[in-house]
N, C-alpha and C. Protein backbone atom coordinates (compact mmCIF):
# COMPACT_ATOMS: atom_id res chain seq x y z
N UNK A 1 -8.76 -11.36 -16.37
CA UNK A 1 -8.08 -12.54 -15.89
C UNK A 1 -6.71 -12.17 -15.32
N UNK A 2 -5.84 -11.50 -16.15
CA UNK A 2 -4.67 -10.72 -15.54
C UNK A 2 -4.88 -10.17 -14.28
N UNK A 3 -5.85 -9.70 -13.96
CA UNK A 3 -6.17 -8.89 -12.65
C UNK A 3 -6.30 -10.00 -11.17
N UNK A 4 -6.96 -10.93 -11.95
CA UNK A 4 -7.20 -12.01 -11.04
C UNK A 4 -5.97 -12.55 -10.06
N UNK A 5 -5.11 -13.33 -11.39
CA UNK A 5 -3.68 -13.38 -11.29
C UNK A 5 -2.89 -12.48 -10.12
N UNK A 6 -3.02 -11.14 -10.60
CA UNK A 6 -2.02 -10.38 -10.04
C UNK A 6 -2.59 -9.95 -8.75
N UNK A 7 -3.81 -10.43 -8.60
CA UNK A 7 -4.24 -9.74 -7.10
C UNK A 7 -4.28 -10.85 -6.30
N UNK A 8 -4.01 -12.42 -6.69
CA UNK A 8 -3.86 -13.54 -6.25
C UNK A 8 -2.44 -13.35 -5.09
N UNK A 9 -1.32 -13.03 -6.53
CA UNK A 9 0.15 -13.09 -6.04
C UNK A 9 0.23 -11.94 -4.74
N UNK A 10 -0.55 -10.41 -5.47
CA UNK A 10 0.12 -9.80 -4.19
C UNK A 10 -0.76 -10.10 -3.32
N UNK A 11 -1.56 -10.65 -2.96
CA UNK A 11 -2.54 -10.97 -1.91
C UNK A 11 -1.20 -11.56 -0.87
N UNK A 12 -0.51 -12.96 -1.37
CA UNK A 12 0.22 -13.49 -1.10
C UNK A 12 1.60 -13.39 -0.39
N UNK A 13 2.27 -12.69 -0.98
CA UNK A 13 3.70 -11.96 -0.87
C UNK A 13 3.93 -10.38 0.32
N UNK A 14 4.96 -10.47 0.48
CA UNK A 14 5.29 -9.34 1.41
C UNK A 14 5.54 -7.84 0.25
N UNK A 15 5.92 -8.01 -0.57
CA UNK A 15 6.99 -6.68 -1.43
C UNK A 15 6.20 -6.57 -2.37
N UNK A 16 4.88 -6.10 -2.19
CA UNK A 16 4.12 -6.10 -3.30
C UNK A 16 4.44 -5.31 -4.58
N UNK A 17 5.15 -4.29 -4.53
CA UNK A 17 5.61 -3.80 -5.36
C UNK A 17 6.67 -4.21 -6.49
N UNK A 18 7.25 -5.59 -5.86
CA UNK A 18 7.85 -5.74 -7.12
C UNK A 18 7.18 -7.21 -7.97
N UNK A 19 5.64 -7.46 -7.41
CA UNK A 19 4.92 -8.11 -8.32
C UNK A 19 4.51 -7.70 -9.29
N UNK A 20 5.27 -8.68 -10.50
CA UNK A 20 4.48 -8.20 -11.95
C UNK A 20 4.41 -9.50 -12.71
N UNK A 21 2.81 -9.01 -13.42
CA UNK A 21 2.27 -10.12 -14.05
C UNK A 21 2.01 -9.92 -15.72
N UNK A 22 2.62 -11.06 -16.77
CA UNK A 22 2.43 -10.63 -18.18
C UNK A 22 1.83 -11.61 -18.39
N UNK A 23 1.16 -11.09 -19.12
CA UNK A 23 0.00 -11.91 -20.14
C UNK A 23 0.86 -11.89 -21.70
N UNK A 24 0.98 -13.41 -22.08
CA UNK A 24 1.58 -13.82 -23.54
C UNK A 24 0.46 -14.73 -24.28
N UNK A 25 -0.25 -14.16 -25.16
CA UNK A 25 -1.39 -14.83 -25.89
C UNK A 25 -0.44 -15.57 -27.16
N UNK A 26 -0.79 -16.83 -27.28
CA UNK A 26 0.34 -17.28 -28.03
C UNK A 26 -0.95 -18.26 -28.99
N UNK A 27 -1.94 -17.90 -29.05
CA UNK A 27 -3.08 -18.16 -30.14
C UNK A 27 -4.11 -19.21 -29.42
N UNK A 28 -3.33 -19.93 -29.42
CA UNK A 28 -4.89 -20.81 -28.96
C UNK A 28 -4.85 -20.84 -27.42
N UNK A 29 -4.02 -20.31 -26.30
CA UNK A 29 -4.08 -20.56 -24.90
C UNK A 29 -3.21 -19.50 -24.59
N UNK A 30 -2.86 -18.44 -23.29
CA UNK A 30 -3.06 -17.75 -22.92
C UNK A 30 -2.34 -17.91 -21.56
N UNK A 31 -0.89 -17.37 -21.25
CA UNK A 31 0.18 -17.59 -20.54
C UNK A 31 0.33 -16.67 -19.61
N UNK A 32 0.11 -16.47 -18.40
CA UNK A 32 0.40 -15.94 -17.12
C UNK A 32 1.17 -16.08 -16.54
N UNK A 33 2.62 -14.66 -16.57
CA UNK A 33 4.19 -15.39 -16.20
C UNK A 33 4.61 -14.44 -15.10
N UNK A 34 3.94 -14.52 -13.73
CA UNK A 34 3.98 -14.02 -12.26
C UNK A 34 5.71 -14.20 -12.10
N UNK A 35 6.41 -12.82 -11.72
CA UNK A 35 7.25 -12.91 -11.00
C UNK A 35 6.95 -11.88 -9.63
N UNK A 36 7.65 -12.74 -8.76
CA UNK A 36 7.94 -11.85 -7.09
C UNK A 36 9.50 -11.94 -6.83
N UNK A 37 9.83 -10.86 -6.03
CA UNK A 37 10.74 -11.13 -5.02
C UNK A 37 11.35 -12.27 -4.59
N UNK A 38 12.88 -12.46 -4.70
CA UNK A 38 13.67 -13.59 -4.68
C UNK A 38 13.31 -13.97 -2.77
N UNK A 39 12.54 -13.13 -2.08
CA UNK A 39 12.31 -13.90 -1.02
C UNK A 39 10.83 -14.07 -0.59
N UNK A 40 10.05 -13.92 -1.28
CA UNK A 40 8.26 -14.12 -1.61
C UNK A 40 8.53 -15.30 -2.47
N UNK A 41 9.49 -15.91 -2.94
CA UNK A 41 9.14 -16.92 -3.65
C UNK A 41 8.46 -18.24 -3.04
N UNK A 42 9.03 -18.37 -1.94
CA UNK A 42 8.04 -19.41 -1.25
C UNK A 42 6.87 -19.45 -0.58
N UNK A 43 6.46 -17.90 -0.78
CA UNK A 43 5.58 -17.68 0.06
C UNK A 43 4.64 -18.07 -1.32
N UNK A 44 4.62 -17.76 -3.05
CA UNK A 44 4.02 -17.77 -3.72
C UNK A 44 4.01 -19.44 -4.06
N UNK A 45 4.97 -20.11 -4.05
CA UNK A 45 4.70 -21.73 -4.09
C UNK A 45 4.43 -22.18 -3.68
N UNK A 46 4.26 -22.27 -2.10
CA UNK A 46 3.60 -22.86 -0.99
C UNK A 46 4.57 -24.48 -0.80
N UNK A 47 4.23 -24.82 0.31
CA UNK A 47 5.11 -26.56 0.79
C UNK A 47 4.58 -27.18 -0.57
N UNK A 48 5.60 -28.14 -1.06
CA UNK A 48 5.22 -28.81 -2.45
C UNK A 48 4.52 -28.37 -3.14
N UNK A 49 4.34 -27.40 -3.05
CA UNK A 49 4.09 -26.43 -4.81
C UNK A 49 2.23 -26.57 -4.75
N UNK A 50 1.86 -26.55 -3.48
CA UNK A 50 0.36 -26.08 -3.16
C UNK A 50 -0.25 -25.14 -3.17
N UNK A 51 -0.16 -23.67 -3.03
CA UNK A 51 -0.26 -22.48 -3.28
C UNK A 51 0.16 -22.51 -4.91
N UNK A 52 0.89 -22.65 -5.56
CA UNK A 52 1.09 -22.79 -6.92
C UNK A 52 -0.18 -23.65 -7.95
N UNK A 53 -0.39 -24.55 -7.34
CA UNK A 53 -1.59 -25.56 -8.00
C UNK A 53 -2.71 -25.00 -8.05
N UNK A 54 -2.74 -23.87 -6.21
CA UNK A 54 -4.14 -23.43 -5.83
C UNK A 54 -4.26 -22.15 -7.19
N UNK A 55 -3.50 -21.52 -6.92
CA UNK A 55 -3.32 -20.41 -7.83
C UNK A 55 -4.07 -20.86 -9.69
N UNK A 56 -3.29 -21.85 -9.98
CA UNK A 56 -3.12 -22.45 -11.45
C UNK A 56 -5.12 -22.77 -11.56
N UNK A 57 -5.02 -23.64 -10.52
CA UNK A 57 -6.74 -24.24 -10.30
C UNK A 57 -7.54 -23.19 -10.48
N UNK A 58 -7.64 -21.93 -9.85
CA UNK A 58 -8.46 -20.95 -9.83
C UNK A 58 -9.02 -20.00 -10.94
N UNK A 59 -7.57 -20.00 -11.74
CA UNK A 59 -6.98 -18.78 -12.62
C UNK A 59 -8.17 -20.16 -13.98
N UNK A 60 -7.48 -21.12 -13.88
CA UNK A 60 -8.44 -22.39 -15.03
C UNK A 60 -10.07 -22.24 -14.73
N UNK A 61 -10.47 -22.82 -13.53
CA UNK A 61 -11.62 -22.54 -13.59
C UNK A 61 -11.92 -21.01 -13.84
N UNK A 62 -11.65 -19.92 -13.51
CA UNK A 62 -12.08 -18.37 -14.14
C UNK A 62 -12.04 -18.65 -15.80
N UNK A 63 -11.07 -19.09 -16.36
CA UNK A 63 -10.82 -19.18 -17.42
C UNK A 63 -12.06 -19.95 -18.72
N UNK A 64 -12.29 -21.18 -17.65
CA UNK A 64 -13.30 -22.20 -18.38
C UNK A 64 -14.61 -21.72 -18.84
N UNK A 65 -15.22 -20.60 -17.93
CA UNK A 65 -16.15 -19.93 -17.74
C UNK A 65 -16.28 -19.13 -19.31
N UNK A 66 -15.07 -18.57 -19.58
CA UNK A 66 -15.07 -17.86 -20.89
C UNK A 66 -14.44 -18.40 -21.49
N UNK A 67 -14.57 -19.66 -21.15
CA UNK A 67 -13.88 -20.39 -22.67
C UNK A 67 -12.54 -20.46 -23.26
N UNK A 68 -11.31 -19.98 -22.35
CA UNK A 68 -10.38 -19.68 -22.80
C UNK A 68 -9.05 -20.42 -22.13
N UNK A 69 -8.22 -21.18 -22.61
CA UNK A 69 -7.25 -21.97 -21.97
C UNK A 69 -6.08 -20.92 -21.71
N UNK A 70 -5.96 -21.33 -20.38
CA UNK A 70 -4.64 -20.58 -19.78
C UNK A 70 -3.70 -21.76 -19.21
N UNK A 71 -2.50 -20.88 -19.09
CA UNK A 71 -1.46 -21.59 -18.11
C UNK A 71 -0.59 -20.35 -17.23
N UNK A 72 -0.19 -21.03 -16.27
CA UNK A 72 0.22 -19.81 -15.11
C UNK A 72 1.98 -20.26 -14.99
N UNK A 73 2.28 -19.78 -14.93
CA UNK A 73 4.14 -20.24 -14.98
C UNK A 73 4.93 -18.83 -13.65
N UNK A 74 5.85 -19.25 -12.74
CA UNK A 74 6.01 -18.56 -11.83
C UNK A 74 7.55 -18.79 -11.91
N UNK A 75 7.88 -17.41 -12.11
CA UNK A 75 9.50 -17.11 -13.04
C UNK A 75 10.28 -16.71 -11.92
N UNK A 76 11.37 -16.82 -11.65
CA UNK A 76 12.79 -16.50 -10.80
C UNK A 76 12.99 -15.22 -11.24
């Protein structure tokens, strides 16, 4: 699922190298905390936070499949 995530963002972004993605299992659901580049940031949120939803939507349905609740959070 991490992989998913992180090949989502750099798919996305110009500076792929300074995409990094942590996984925080915090017991019952399962936290994906994507940071990029202070100027990929809009490229990763998209106009009103559409690319962000698309991202969140995708990463859930992968998730549902195995049963496992996630959330995706996109850090400064």
């Amino acid at each position: 699922m991490k992989q998913l995530v992180e090949f989502i963002a750099k798919s996305l972004v110009d500076n792929t190298d300074v995409v990094s993605v942590t996984e925080v299992d915090s017991g019952h659901e399962v936290v994906y905390q994507i940071r990029v580049a202070d100027e990929d940031m809009g490229r990763i949120i998209g106009k009103q936070g559409r690319i962000a939803k698309a991202i969140r939507t995708v990463t859930k349905a992968a998730a549902t499949k195995k049963g496992v609740k996630v959330q995706v959070e996109i850090l400064e």
